[in-house]
Protein backbone atom coordinates (compact mmCIF):
# COMPACT_ATOMS: atom_id res chain seq x y z
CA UNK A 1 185.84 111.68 44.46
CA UNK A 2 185.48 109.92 47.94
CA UNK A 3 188.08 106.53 47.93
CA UNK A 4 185.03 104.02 48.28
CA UNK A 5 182.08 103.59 46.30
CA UNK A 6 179.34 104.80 48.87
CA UNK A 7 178.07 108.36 49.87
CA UNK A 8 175.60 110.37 52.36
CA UNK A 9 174.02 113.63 51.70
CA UNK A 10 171.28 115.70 53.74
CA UNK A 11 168.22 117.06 51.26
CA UNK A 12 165.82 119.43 52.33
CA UNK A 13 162.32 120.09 51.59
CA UNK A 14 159.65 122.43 52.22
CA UNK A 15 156.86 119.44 51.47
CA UNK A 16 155.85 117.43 54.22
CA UNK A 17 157.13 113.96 54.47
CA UNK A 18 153.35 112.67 52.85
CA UNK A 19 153.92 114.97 50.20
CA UNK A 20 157.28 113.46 48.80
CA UNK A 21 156.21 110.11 49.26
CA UNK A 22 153.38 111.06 46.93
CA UNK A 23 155.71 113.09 44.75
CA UNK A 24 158.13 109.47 44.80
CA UNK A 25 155.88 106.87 44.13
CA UNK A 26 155.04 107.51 40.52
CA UNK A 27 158.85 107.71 39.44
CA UNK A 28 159.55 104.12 41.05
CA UNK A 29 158.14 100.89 40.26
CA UNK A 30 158.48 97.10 41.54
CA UNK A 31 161.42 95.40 41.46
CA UNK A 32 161.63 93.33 38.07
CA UNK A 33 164.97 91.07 38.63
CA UNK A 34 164.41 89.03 35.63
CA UNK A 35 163.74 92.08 32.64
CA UNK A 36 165.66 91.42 29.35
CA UNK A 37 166.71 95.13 28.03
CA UNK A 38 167.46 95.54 24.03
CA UNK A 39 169.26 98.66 23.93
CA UNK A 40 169.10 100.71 22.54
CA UNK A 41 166.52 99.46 20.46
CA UNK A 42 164.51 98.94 23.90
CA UNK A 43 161.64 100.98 24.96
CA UNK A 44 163.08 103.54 28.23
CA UNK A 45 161.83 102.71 31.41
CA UNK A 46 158.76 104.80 32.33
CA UNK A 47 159.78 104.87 36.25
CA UNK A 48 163.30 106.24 36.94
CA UNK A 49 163.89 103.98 39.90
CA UNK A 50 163.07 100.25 41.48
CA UNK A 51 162.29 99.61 44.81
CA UNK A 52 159.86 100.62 47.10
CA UNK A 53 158.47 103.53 49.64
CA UNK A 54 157.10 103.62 53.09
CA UNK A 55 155.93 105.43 55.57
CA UNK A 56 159.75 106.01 57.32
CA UNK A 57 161.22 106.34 54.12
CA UNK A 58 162.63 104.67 50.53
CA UNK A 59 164.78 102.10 49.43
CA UNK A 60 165.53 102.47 45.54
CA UNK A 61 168.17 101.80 42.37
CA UNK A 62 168.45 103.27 39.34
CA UNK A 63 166.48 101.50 36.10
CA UNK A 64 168.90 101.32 33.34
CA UNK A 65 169.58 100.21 29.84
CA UNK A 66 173.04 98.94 30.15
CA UNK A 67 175.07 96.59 32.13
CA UNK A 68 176.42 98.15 35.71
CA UNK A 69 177.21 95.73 38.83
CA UNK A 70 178.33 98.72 40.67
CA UNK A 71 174.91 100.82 40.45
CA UNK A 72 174.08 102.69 43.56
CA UNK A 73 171.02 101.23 45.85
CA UNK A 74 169.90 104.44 47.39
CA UNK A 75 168.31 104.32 50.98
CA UNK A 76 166.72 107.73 52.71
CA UNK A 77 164.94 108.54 55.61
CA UNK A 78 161.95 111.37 56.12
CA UNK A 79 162.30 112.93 58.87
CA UNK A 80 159.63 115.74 59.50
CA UNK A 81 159.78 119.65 61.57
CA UNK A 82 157.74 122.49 61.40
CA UNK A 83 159.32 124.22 58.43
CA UNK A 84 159.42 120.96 55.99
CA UNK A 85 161.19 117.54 56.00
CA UNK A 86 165.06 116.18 55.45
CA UNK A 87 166.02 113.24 53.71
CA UNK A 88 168.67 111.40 55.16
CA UNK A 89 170.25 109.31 52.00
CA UNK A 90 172.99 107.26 51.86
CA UNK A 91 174.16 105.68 48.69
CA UNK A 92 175.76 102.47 48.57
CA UNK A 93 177.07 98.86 46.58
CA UNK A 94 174.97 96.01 47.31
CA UNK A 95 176.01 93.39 49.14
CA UNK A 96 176.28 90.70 46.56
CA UNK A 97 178.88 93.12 44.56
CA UNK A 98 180.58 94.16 47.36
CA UNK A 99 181.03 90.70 48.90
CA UNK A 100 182.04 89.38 45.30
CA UNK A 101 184.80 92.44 45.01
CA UNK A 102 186.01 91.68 48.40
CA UNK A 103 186.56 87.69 47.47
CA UNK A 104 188.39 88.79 44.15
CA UNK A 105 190.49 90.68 45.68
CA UNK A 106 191.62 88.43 48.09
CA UNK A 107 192.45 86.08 45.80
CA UNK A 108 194.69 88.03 44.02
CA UNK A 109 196.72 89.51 47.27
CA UNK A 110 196.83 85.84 48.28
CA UNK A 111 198.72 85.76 44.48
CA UNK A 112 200.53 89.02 45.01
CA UNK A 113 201.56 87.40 48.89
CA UNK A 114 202.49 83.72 47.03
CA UNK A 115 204.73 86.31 44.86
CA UNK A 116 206.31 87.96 47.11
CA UNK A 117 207.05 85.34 49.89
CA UNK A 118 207.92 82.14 47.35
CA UNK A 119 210.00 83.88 44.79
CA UNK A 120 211.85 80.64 43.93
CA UNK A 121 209.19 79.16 42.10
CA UNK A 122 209.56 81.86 39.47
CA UNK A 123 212.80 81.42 37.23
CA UNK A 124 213.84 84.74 36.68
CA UNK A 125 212.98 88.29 37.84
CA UNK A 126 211.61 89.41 34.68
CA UNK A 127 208.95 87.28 35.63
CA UNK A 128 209.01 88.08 39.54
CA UNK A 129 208.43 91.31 38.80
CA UNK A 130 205.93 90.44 36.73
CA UNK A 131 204.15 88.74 39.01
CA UNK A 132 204.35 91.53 41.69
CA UNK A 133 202.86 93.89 39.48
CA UNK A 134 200.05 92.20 37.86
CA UNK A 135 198.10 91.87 40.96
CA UNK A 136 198.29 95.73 41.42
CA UNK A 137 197.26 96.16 38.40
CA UNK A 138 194.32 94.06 38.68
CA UNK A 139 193.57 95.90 42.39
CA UNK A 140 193.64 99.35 40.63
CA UNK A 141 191.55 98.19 37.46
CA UNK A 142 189.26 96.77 40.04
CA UNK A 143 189.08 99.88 42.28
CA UNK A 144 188.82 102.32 39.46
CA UNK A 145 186.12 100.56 37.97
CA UNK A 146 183.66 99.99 40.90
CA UNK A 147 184.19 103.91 41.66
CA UNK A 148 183.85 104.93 37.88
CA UNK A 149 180.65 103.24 37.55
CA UNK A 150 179.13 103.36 41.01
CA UNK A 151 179.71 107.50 40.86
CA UNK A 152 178.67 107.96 37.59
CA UNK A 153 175.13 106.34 38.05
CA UNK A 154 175.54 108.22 42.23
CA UNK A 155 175.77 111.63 40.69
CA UNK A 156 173.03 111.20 38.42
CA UNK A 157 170.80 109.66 41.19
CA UNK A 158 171.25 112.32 43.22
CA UNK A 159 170.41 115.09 40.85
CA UNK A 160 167.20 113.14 39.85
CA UNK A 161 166.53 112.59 43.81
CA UNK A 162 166.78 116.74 44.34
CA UNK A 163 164.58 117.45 41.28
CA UNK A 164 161.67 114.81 41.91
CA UNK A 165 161.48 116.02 45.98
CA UNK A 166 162.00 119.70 44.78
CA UNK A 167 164.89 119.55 47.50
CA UNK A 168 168.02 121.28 47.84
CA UNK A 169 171.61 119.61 49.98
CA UNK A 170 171.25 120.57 53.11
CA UNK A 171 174.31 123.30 53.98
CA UNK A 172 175.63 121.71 57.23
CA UNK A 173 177.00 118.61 55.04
């Protein structure tokens, strides 16, 4: 597992750059930002993916039927030779999550800083170390869960990217 949520891979194809887009298309649909889901008494998604294609490349997400900030927005690039095509994809948080992590954590190392510089405040160190250690805590809980969830939904986006492009990773990576 890579330390921060985000990821590039090389696929290759034998299909020409046309061809995936047409192989793409059917397994993504518009963006739908307001969509109330019941699950799992909901009806699955017929497209895999939201987002759109063009003629350079895609820029997608996952559709799913739970709750996950962290979810992967997946952006690839054709790129065409005379033996087939590689997809250039990079995987990634998007910005309003990642912005939103980096202001939460800030706050609490500003609280982990007010801790450590202003222990006088506290009234015994029971409690100083208490307050020293909460703040990792919630830095850890934080990292662990934007990588849990954002490679969880990665690995399964990439497996469903390789199968719908009939593509394989590309070796030099």
């Amino acid at each position: 597992m890579k330390f921060l949520p985000r990821d590039h891979f090389i696929l290759y194809s034998l299909r020409s750059a046309d061809e995936l887009r047409t192989a793409l298309r059917p397994h993504i649909r518009k963006p739908n930002f307001i969509q109330i889901m019941l699950w799992p008494i909901g009806k699955k998604a017929e497209q895999r993916f939201e987002g759109a294609v063009d003629i350079k490349g895609f820029k997608i997400w996952p559709v799913i039927r739970y709750q996950n900030s962290f979810l992967p927005i997946i952006v690839g690039a054709f790129r065409e030779s005379a033996n087939g095509t590689t997809i250039s994809v990079r995987q990634r948080l998007s910005p309003f999550v990642k912005w939103f992590s980096v202001v939460w954590a800030t706050f609490v190392l500003l609280f982990l800083g007010f801790a450590i510089i202003n222990p006088d405040n506290i009234e015994n160190a029971e409690t100083l170390w208490e307050a020293r250690l909460i703040p990792v805590i919630m830095i850890g809980f934080l990292w662990c869960l934007a990588n849990g969830a954002f490679w969880w939904e990665a690995r399964h986006t990439k497996d469903e990217l390789k199968r719908i492009l009939d593509a394989h990773e590309h070796p030099t990576l």
